[in-house]
Every structure is written in C-alpha cells, then in structure tokens.
PDB file of N, CA and C in Angstrom:
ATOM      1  N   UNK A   1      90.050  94.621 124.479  1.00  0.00           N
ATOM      2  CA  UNK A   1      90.011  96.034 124.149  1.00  0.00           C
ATOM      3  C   UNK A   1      91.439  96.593 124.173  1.00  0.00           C
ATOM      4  N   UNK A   2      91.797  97.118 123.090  1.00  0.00           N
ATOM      5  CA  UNK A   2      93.181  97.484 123.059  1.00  0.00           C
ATOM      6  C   UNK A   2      93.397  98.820 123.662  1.00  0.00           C
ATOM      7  N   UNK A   3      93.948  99.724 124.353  1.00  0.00           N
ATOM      8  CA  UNK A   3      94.114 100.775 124.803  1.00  0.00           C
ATOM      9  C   UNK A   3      95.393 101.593 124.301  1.00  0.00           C
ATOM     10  N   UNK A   4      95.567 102.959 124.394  1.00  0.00           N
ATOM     11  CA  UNK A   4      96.734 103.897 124.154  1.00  0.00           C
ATOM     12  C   UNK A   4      97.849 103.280 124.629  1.00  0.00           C
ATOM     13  N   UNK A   5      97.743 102.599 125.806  1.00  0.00           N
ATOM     14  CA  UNK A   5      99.341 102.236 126.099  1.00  0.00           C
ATOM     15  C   UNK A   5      99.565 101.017 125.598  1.00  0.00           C
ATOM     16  N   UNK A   6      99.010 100.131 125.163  1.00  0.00           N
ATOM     17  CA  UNK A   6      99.300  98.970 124.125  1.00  0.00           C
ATOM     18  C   UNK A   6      99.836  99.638 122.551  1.00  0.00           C
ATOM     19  N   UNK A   7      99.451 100.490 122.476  1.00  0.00           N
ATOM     20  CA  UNK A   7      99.650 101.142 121.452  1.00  0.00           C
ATOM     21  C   UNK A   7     101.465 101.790 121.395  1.00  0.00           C
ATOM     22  N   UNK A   8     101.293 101.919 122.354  1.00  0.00           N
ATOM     23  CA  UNK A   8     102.820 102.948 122.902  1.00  0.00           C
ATOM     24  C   UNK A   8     103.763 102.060 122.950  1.00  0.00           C
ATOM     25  N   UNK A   9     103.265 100.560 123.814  1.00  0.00           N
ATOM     26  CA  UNK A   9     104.191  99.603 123.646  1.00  0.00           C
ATOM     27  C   UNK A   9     105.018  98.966 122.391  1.00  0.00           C
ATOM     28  N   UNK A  10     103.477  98.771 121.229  1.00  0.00           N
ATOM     29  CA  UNK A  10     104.167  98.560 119.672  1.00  0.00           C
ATOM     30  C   UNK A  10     105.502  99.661 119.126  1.00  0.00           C
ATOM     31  N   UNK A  11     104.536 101.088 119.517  1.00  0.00           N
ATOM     32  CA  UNK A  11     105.640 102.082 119.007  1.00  0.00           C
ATOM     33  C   UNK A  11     106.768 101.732 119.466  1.00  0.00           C
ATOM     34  N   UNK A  12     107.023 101.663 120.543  1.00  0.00           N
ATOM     35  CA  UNK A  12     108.250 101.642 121.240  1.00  0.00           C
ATOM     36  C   UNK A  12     109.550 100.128 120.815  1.00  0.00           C
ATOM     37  N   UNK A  13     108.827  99.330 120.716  1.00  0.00           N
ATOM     38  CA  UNK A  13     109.049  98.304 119.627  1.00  0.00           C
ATOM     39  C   UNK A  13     109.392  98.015 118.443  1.00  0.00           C
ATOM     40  N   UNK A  14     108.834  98.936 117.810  1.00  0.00           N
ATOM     41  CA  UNK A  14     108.873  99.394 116.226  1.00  0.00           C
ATOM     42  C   UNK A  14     109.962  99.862 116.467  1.00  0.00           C
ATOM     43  N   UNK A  15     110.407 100.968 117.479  1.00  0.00           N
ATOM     44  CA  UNK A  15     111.168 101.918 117.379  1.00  0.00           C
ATOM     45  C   UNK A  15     112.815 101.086 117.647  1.00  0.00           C
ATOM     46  N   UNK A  16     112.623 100.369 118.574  1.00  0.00           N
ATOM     47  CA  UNK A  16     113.839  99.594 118.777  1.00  0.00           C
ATOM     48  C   UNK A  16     114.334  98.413 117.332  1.00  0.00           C
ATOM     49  N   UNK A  17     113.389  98.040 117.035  1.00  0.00           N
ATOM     50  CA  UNK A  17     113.249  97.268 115.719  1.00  0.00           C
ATOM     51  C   UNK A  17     113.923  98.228 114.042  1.00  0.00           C
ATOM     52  N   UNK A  18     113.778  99.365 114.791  1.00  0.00           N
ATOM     53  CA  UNK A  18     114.282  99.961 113.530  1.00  0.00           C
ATOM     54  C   UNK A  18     115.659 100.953 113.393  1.00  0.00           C
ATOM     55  N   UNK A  19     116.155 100.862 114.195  1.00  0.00           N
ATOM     56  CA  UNK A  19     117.354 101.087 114.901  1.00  0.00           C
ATOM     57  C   UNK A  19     118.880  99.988 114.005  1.00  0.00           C
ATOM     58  N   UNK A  20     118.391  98.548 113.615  1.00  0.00           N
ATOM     59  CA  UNK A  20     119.352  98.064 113.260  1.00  0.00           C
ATOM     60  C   UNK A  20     119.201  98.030 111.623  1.00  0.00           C
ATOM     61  N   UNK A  21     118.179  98.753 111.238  1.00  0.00           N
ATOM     62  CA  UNK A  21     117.826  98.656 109.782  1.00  0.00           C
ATOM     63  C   UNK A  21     118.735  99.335 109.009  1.00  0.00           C
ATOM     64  N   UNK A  22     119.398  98.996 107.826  1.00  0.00           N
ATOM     65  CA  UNK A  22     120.206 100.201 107.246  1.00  0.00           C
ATOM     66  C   UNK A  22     119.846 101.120 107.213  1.00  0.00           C
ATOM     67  N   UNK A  23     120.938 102.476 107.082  1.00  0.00           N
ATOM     68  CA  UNK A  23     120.675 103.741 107.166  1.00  0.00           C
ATOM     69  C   UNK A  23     119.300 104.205 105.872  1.00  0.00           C
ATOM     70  N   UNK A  24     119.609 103.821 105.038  1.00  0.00           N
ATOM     71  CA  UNK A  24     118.038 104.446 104.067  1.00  0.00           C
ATOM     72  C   UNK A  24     116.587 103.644 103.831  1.00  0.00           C
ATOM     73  N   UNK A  25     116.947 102.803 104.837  1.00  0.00           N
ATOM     74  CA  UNK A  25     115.354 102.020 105.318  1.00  0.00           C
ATOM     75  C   UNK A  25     114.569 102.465 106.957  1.00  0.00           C
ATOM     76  N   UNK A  26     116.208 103.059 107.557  1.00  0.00           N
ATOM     77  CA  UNK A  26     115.501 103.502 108.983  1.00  0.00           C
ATOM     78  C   UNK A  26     114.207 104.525 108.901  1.00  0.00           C
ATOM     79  N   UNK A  27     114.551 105.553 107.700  1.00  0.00           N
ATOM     80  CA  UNK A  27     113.067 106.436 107.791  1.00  0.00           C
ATOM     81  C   UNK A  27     112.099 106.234 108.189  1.00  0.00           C
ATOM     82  N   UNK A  28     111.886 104.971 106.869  1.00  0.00           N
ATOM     83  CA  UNK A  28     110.542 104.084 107.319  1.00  0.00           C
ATOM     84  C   UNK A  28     109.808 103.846 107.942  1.00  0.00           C
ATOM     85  N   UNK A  29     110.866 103.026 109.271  1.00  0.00           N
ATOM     86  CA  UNK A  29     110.709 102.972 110.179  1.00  0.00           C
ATOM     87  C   UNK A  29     109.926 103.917 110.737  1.00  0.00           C
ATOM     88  N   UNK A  30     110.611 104.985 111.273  1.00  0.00           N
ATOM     89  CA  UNK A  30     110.689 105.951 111.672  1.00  0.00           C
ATOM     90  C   UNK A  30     109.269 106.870 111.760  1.00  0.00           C
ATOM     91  N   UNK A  31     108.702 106.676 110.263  1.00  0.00           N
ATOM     92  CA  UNK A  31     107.713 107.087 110.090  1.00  0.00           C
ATOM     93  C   UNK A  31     106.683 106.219 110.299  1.00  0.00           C
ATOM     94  N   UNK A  32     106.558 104.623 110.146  1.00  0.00           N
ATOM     95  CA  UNK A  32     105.536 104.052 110.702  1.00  0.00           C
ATOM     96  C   UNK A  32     105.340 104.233 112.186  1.00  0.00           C
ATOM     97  N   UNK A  33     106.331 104.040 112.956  1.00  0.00           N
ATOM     98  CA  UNK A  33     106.734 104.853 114.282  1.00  0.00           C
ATOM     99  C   UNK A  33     105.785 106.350 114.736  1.00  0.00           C
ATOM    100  N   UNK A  34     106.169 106.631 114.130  1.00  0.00           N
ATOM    101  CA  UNK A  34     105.514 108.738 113.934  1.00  0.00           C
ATOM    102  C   UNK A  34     104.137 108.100 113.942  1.00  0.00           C
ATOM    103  N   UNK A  35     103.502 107.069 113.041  1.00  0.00           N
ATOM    104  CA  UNK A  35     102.095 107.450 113.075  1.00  0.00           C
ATOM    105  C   UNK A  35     101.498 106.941 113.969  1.00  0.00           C
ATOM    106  N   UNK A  36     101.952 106.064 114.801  1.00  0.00           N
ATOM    107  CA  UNK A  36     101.542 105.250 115.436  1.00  0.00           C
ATOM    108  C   UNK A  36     101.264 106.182 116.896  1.00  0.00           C
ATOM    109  N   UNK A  37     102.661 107.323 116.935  1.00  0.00           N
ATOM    110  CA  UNK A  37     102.404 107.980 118.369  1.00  0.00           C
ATOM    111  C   UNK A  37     101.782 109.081 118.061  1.00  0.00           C
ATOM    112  N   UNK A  38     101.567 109.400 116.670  1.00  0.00           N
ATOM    113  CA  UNK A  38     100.416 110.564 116.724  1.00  0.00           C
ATOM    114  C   UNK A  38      99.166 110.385 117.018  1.00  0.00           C
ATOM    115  N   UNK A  39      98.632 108.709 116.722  1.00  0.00           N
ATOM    116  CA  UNK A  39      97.214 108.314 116.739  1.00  0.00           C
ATOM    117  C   UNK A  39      96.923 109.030 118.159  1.00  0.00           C
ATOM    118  N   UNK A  40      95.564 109.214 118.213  1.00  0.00           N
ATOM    119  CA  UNK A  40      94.506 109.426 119.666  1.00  0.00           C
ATOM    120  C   UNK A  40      93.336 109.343 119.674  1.00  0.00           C
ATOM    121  N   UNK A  41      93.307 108.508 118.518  1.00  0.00           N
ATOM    122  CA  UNK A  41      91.443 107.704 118.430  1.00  0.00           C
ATOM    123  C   UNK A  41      91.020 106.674 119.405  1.00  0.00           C
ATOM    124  N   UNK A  42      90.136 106.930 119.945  1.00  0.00           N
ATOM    125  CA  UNK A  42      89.101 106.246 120.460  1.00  0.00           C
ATOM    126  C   UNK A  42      88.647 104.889 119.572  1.00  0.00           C
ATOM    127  N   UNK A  43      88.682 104.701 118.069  1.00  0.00           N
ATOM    128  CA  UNK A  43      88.794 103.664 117.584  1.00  0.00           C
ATOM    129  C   UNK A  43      89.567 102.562 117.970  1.00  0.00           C
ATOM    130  N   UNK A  44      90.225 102.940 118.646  1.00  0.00           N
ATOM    131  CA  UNK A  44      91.201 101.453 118.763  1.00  0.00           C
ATOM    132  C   UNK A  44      90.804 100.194 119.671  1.00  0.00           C
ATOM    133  N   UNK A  45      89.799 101.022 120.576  1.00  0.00           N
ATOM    134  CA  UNK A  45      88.843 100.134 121.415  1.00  0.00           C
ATOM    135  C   UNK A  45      88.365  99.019 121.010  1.00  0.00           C
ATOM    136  N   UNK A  46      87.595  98.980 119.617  1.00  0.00           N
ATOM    137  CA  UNK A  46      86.795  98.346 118.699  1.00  0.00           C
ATOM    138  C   UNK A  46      87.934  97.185 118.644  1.00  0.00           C
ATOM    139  N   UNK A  47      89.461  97.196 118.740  1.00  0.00           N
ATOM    140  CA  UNK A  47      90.226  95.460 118.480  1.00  0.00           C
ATOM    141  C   UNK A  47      90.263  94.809 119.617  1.00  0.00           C
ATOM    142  N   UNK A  48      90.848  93.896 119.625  1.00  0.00           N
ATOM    143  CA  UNK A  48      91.296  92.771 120.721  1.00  0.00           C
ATOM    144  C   UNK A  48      92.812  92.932 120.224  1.00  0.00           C
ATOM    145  N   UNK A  49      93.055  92.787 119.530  1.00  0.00           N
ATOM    146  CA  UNK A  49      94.840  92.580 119.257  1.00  0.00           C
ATOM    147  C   UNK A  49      95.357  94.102 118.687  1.00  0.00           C
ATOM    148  N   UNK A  50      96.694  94.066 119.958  1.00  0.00           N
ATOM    149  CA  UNK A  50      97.206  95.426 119.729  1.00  0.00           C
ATOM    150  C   UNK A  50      98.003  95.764 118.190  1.00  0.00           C
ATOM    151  N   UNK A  51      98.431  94.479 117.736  1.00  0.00           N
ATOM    152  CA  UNK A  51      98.732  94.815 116.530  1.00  0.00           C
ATOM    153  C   UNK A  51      97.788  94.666 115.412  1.00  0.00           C
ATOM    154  N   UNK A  52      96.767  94.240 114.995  1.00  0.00           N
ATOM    155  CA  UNK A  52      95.483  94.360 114.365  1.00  0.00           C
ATOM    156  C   UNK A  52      95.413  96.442 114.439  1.00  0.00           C
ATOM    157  N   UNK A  53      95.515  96.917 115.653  1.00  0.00           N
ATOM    158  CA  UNK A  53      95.216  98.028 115.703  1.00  0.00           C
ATOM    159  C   UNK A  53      96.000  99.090 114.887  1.00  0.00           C
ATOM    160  N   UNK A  54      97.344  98.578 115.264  1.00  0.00           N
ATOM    161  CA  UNK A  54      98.773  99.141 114.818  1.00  0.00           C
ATOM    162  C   UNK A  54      98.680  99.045 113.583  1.00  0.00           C
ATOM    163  N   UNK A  55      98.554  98.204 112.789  1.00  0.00           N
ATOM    164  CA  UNK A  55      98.111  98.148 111.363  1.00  0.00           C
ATOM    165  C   UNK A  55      97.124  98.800 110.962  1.00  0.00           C
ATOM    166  N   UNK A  56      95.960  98.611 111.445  1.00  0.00           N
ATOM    167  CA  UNK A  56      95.241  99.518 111.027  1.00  0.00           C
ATOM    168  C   UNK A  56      95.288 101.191 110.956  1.00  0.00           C
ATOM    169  N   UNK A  57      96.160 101.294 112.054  1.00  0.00           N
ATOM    170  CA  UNK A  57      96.639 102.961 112.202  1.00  0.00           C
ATOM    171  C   UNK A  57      97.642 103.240 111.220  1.00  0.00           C
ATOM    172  N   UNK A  58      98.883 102.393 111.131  1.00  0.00           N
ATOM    173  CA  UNK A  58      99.364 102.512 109.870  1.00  0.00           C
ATOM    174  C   UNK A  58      98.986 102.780 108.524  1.00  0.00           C
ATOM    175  N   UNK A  59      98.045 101.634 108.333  1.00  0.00           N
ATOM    176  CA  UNK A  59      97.401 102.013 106.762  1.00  0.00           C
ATOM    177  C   UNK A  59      96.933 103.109 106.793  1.00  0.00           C
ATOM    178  N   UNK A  60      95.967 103.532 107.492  1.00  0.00           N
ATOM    179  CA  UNK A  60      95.206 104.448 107.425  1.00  0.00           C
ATOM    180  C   UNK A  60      96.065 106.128 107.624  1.00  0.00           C
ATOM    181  N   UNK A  61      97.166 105.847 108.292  1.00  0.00           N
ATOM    182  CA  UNK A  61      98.175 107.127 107.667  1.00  0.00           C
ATOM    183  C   UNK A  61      98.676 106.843 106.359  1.00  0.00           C
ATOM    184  N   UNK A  62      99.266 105.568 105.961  1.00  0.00           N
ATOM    185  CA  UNK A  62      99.755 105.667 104.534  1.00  0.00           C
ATOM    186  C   UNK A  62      98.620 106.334 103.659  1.00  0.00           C
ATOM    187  N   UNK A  63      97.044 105.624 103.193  1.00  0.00           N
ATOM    188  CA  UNK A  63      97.035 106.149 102.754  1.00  0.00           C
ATOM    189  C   UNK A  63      96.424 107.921 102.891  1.00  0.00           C
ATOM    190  N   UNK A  64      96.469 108.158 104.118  1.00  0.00           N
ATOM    191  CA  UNK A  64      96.794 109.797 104.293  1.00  0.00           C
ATOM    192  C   UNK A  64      97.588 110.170 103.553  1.00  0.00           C
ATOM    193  N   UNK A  65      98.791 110.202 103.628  1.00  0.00           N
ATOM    194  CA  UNK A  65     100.076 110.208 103.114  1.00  0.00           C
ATOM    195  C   UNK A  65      99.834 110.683 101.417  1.00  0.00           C
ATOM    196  N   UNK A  66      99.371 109.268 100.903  1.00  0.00           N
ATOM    197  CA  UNK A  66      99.067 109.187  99.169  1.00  0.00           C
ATOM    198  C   UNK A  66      98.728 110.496  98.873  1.00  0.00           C
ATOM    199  N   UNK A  67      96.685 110.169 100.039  1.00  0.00           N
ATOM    200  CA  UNK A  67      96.231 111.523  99.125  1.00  0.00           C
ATOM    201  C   UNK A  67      96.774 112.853  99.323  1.00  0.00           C
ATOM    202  N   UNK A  68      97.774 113.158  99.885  1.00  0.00           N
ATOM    203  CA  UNK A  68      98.181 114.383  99.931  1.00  0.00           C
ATOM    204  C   UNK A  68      98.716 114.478  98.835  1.00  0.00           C
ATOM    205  N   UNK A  69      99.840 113.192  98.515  1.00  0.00           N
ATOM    206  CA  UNK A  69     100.555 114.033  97.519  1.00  0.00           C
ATOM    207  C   UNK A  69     100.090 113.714  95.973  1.00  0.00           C
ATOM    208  N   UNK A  70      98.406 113.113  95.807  1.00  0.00           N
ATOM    209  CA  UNK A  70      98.208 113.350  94.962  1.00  0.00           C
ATOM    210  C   UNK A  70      97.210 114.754  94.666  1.00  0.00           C
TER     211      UNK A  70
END
C-alpha cells in the first residue's frame, strides 16, 4: 500500500533530479514535481509500487492539463 509520504519521497527526488537538467527542460521538471505534491487522493492506496502511483498521478494531471487548454 503506497502512502502520502512515499509519495513525498518521489517528489522530493524528482525534485533533486531536476535541478541538473538544462535551464529550459527544468520546468518540466518542475511541474511533474507540482503535481505530484498537489495530489491528496486516497487512490494511491489501491498500488504496491510508489512509482506505479507517481505515474499514475502524473498522467492523470497531464492529461488535466490538455483538457484545459483545449
């Protein structure tokens, strides 16, 4: 069962990971980062692997993201 602070750990990871990226790829980062510490679903229970989860929280902001700006 994956929990919020497994979750915090990836972010925090991500976050160091994206630190050496060139300057116009750090956003990116930055923003996969962002979604990861906005999550506060109770879904995340449902994985075993904290990154299975992390991905899944990702996609599921990208495509947030899309439909806005379509």
């Amino acid at each position: 069962m994956v929990t919020a602070a497994d979750i915090r750990v990836i972010a925090e990871r991500w976050k160091r990971a994206t630190r050496p990226l060139k300057i116009h790829e750090q956003n990116y980062g930055y923003r996969l980062v962002t979604m990861l510490e906005q999550y506060n679903g109770e879904e995340i229970r449902r994985f075993d692997d904290p990154l299975e989860a992390a991905a899944f929280i990702v996609s599921i902001g990208m495509l947030k993201e899309l439909e806005r700006q379509e």
